[in-house]
PDB file of N, CA and C in Angstrom:
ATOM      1  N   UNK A   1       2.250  11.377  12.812  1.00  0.00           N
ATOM      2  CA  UNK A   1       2.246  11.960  11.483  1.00  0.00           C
ATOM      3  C   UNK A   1       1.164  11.272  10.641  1.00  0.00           C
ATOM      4  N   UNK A   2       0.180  11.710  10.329  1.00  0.00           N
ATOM      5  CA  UNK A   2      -1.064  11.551   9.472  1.00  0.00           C
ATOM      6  C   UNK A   2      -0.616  10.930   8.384  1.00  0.00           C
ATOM      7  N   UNK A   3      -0.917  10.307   7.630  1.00  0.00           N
ATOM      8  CA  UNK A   3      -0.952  10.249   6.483  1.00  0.00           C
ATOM      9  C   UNK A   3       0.311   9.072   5.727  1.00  0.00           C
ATOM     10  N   UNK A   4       0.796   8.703   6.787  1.00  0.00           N
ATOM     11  CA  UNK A   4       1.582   7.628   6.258  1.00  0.00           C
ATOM     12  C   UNK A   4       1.983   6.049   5.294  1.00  0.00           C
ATOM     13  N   UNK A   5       0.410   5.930   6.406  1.00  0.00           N
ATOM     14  CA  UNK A   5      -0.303   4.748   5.307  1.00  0.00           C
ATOM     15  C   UNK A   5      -0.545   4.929   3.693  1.00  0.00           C
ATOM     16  N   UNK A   6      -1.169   6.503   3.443  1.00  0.00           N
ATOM     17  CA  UNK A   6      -1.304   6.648   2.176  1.00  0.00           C
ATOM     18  C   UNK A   6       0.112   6.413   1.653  1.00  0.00           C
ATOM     19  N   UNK A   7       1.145   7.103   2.122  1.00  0.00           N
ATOM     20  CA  UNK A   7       2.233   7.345   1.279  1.00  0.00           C
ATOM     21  C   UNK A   7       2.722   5.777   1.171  1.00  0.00           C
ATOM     22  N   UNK A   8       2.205   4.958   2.101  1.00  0.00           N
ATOM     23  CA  UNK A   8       3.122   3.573   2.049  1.00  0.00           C
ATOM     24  C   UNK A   8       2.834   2.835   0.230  1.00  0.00           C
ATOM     25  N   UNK A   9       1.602   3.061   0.743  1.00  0.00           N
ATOM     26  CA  UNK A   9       0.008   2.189  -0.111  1.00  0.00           C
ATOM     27  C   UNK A   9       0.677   2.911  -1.420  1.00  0.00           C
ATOM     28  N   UNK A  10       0.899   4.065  -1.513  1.00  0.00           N
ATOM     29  CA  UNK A  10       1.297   5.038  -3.163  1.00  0.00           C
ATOM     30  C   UNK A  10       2.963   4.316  -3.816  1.00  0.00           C
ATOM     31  N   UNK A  11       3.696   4.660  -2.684  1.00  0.00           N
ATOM     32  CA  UNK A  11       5.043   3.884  -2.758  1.00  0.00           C
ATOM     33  C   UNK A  11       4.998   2.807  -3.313  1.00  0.00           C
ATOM     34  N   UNK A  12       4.511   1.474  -2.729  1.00  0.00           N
ATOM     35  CA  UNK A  12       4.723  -0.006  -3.000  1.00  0.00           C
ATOM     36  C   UNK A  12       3.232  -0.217  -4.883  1.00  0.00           C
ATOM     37  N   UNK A  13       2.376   0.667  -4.599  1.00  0.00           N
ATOM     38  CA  UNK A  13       2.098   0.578  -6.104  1.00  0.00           C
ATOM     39  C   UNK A  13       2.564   1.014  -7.259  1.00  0.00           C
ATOM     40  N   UNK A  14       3.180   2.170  -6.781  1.00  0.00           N
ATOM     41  CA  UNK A  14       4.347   2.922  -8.116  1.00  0.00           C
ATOM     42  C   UNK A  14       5.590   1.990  -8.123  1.00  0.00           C
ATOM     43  N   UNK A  15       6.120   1.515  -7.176  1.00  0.00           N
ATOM     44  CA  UNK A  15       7.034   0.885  -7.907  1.00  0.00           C
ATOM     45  C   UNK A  15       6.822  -0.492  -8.074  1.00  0.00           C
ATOM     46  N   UNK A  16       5.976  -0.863  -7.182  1.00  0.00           N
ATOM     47  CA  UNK A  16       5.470  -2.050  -8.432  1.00  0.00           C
ATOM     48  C   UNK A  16       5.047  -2.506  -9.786  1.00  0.00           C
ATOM     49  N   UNK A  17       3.875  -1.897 -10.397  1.00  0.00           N
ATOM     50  CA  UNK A  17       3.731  -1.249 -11.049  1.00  0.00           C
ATOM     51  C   UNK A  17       4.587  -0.789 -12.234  1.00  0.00           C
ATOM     52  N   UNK A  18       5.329   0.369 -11.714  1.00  0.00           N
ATOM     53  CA  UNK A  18       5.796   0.913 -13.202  1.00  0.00           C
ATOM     54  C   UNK A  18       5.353   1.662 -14.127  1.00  0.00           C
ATOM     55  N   UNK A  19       3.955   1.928 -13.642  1.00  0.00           N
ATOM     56  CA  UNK A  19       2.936   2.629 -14.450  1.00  0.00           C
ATOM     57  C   UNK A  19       2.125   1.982 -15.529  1.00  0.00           C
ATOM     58  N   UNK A  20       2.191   0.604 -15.369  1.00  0.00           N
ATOM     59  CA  UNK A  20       1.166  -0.063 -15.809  1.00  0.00           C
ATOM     60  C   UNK A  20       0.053  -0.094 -14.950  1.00  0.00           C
ATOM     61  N   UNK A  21      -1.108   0.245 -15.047  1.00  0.00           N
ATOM     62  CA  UNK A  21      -2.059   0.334 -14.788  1.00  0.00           C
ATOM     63  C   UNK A  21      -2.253  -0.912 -14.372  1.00  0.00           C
ATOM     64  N   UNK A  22      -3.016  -1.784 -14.866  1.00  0.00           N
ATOM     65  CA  UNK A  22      -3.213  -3.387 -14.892  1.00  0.00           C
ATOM     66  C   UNK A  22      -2.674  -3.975 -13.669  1.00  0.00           C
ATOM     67  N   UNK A  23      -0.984  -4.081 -13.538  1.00  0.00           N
ATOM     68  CA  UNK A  23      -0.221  -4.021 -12.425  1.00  0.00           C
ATOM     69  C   UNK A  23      -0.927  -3.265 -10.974  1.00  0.00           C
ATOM     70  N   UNK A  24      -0.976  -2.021 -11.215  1.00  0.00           N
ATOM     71  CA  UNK A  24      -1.574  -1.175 -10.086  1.00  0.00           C
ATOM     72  C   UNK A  24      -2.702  -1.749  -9.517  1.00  0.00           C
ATOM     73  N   UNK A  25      -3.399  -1.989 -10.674  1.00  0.00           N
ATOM     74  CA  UNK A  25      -5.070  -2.842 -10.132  1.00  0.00           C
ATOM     75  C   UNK A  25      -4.879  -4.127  -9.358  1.00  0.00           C
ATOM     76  N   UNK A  26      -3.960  -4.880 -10.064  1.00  0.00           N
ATOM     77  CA  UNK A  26      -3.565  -6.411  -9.321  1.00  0.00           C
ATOM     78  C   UNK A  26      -3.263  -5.705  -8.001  1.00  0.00           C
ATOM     79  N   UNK A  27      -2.092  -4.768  -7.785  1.00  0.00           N
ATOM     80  CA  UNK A  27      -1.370  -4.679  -6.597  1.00  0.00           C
ATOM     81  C   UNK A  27      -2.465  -4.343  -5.408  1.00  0.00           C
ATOM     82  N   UNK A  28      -3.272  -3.327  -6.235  1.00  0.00           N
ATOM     83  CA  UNK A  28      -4.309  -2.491  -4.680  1.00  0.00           C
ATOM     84  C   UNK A  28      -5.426  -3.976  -4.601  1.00  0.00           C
ATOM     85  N   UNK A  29      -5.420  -5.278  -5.522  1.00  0.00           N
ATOM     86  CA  UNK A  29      -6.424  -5.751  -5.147  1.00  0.00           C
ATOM     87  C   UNK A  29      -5.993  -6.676  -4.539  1.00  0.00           C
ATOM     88  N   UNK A  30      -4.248  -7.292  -4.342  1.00  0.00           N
ATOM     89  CA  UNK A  30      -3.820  -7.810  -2.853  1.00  0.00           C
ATOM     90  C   UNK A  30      -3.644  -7.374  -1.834  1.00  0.00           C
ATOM     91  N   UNK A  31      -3.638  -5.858  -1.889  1.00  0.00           N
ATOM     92  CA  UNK A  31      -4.240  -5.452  -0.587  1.00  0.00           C
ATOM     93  C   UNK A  31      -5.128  -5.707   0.025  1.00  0.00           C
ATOM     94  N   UNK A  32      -6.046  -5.381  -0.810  1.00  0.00           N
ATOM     95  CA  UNK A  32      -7.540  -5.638   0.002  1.00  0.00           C
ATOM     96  C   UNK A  32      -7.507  -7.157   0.677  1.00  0.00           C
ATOM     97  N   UNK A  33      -6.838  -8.388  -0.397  1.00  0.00           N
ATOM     98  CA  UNK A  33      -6.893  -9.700   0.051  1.00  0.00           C
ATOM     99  C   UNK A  33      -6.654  -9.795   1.075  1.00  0.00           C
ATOM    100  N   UNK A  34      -5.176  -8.629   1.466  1.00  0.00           N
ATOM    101  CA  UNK A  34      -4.687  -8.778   2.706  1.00  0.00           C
ATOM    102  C   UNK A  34      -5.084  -8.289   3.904  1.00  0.00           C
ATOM    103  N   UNK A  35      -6.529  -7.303   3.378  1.00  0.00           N
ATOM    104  CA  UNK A  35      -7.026  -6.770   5.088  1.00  0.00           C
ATOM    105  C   UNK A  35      -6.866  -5.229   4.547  1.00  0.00           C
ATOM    106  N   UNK A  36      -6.245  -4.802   3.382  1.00  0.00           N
ATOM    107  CA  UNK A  36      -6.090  -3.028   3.497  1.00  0.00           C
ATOM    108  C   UNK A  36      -6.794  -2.700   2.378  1.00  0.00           C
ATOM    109  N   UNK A  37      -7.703  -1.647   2.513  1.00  0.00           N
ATOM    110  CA  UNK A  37      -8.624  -1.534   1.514  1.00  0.00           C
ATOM    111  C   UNK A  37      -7.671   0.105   0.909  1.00  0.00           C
ATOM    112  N   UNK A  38      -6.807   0.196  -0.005  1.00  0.00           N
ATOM    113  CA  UNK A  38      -6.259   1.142  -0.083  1.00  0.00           C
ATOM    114  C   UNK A  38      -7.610   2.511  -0.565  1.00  0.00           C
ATOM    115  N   UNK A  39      -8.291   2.152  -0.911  1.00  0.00           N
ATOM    116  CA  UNK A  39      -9.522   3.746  -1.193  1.00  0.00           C
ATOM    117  C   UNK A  39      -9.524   4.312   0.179  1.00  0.00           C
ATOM    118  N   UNK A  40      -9.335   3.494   1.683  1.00  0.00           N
ATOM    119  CA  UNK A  40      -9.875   3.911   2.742  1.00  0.00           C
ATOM    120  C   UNK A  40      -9.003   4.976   3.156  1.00  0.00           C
ATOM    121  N   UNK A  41      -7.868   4.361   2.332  1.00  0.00           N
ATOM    122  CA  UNK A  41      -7.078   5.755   3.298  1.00  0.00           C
ATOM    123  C   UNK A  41      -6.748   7.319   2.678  1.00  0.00           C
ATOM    124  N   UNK A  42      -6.599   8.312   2.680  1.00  0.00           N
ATOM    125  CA  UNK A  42      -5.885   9.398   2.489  1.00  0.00           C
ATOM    126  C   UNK A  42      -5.135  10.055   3.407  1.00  0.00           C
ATOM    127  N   UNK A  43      -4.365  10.847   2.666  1.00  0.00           N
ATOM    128  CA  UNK A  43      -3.543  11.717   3.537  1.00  0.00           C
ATOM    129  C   UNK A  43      -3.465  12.038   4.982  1.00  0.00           C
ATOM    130  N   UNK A  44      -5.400  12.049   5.391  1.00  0.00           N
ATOM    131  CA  UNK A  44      -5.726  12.800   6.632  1.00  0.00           C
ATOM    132  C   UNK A  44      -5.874  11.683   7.861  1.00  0.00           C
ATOM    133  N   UNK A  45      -5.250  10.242   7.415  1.00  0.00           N
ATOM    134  CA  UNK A  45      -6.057   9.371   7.705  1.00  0.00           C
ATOM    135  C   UNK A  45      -4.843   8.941   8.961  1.00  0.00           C
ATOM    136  N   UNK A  46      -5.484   8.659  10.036  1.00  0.00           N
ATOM    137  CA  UNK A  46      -4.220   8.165  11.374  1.00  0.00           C
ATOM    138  C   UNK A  46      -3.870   6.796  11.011  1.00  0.00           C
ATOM    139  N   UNK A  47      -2.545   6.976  11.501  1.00  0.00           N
ATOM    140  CA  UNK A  47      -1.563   6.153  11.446  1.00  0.00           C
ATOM    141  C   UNK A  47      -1.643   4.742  12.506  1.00  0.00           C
ATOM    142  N   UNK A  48      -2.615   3.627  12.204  1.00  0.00           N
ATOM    143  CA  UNK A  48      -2.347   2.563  12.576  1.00  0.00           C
ATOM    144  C   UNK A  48      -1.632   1.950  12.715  1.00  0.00           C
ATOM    145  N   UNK A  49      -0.351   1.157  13.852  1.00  0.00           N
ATOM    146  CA  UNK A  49       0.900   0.835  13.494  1.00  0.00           C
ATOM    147  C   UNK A  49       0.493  -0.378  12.833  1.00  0.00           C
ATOM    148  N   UNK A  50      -0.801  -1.376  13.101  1.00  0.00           N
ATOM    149  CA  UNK A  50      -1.361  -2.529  12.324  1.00  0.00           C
ATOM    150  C   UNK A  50      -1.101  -2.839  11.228  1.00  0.00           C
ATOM    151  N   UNK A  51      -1.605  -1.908  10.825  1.00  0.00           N
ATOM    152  CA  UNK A  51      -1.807  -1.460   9.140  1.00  0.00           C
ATOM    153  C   UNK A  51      -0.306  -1.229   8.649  1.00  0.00           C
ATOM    154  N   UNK A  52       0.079  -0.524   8.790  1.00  0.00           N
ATOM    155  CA  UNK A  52       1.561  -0.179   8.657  1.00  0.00           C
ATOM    156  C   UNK A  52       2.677  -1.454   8.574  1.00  0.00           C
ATOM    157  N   UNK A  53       2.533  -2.268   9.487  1.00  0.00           N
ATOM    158  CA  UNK A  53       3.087  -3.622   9.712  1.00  0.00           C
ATOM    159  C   UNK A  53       2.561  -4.354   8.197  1.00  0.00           C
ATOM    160  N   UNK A  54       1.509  -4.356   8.239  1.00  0.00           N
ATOM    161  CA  UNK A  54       0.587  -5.276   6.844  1.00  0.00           C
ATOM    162  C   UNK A  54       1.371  -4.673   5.893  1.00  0.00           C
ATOM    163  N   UNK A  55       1.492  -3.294   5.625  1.00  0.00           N
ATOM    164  CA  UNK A  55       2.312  -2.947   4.449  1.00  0.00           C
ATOM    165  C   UNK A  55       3.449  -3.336   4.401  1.00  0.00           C
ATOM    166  N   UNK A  56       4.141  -2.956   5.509  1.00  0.00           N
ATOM    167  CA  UNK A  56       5.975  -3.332   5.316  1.00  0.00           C
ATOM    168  C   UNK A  56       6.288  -4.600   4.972  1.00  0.00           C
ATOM    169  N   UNK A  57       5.277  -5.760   5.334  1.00  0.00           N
ATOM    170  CA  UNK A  57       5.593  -7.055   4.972  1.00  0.00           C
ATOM    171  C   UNK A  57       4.524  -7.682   3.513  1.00  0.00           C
ATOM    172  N   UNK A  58       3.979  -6.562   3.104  1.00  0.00           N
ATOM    173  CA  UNK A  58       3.341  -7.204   1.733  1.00  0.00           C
ATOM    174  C   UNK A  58       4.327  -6.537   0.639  1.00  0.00           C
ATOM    175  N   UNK A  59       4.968  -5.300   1.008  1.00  0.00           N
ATOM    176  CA  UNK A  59       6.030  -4.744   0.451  1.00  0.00           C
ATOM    177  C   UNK A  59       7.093  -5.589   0.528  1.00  0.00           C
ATOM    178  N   UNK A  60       7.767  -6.054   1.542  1.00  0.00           N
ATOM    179  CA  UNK A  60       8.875  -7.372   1.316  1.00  0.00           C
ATOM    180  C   UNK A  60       8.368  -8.843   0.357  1.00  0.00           C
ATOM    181  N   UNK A  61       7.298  -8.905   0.754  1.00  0.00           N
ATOM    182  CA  UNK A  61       6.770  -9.848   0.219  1.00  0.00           C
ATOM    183  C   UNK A  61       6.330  -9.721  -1.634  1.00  0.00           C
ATOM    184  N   UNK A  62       6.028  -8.795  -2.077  1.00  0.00           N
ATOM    185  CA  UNK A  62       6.512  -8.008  -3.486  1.00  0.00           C
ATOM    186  C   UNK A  62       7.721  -7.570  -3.987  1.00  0.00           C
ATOM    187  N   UNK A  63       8.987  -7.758  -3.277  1.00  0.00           N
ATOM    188  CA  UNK A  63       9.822  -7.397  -3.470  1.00  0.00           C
ATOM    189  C   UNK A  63      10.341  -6.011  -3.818  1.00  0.00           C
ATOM    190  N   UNK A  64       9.213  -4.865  -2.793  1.00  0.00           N
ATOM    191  CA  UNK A  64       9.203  -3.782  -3.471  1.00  0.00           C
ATOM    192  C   UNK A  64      10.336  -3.326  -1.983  1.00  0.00           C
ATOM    193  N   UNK A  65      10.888  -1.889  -2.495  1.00  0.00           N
ATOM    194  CA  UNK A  65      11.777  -1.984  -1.239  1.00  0.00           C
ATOM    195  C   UNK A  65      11.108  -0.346  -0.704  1.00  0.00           C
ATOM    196  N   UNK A  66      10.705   0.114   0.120  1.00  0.00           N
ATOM    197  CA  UNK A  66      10.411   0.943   0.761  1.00  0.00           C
ATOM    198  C   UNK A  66      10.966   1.642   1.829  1.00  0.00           C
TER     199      UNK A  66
END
C-alpha cells in the first residue's frame, strides 16, 4: 500500500503540533535529524519498512500515539 509513510509523517505532525505551525516546523525538522526528509515523500511514494520503523519509534519517542 503506497503511501503510508506520508500518512505516518502527516499523523505524528498533526498531533504533535496541534496546529501550531512553529511546532510542525520543529517536528518535520527532527525528522530530517533523524534520516526522514518528510518533503520526500507523498502519497505515491513506496513503502519502506526502514523508514516506517524510524517513524513508529520517533512517534513513541514524541509521545505521539499512532
Amino acid at each position: 500500500m503506497a503511501g503510508k509513510i506520508k500518512k505516518l509523517i502527516d499523523t505524528i505532525v498533526e498531533k504533535r503540533s496541534g496546529g501550531n505551525s512553529t511546532i510542525a516546523t520543529l517536528t518535520k525538522s527532527k525528522m530530517v535529524m533523524k534520516g526522514i526528509n518528510p518533503e520526500k515523500f507523498d502519497g505515491n511514494s513506496p513503502d519502506d519498512p526502514a523508514v516506517i520503523e524510524k517513524l513508529v519509534a520517533l512517534a513513541k519517542e514524541l509521545n505521539v500515539n499512532i
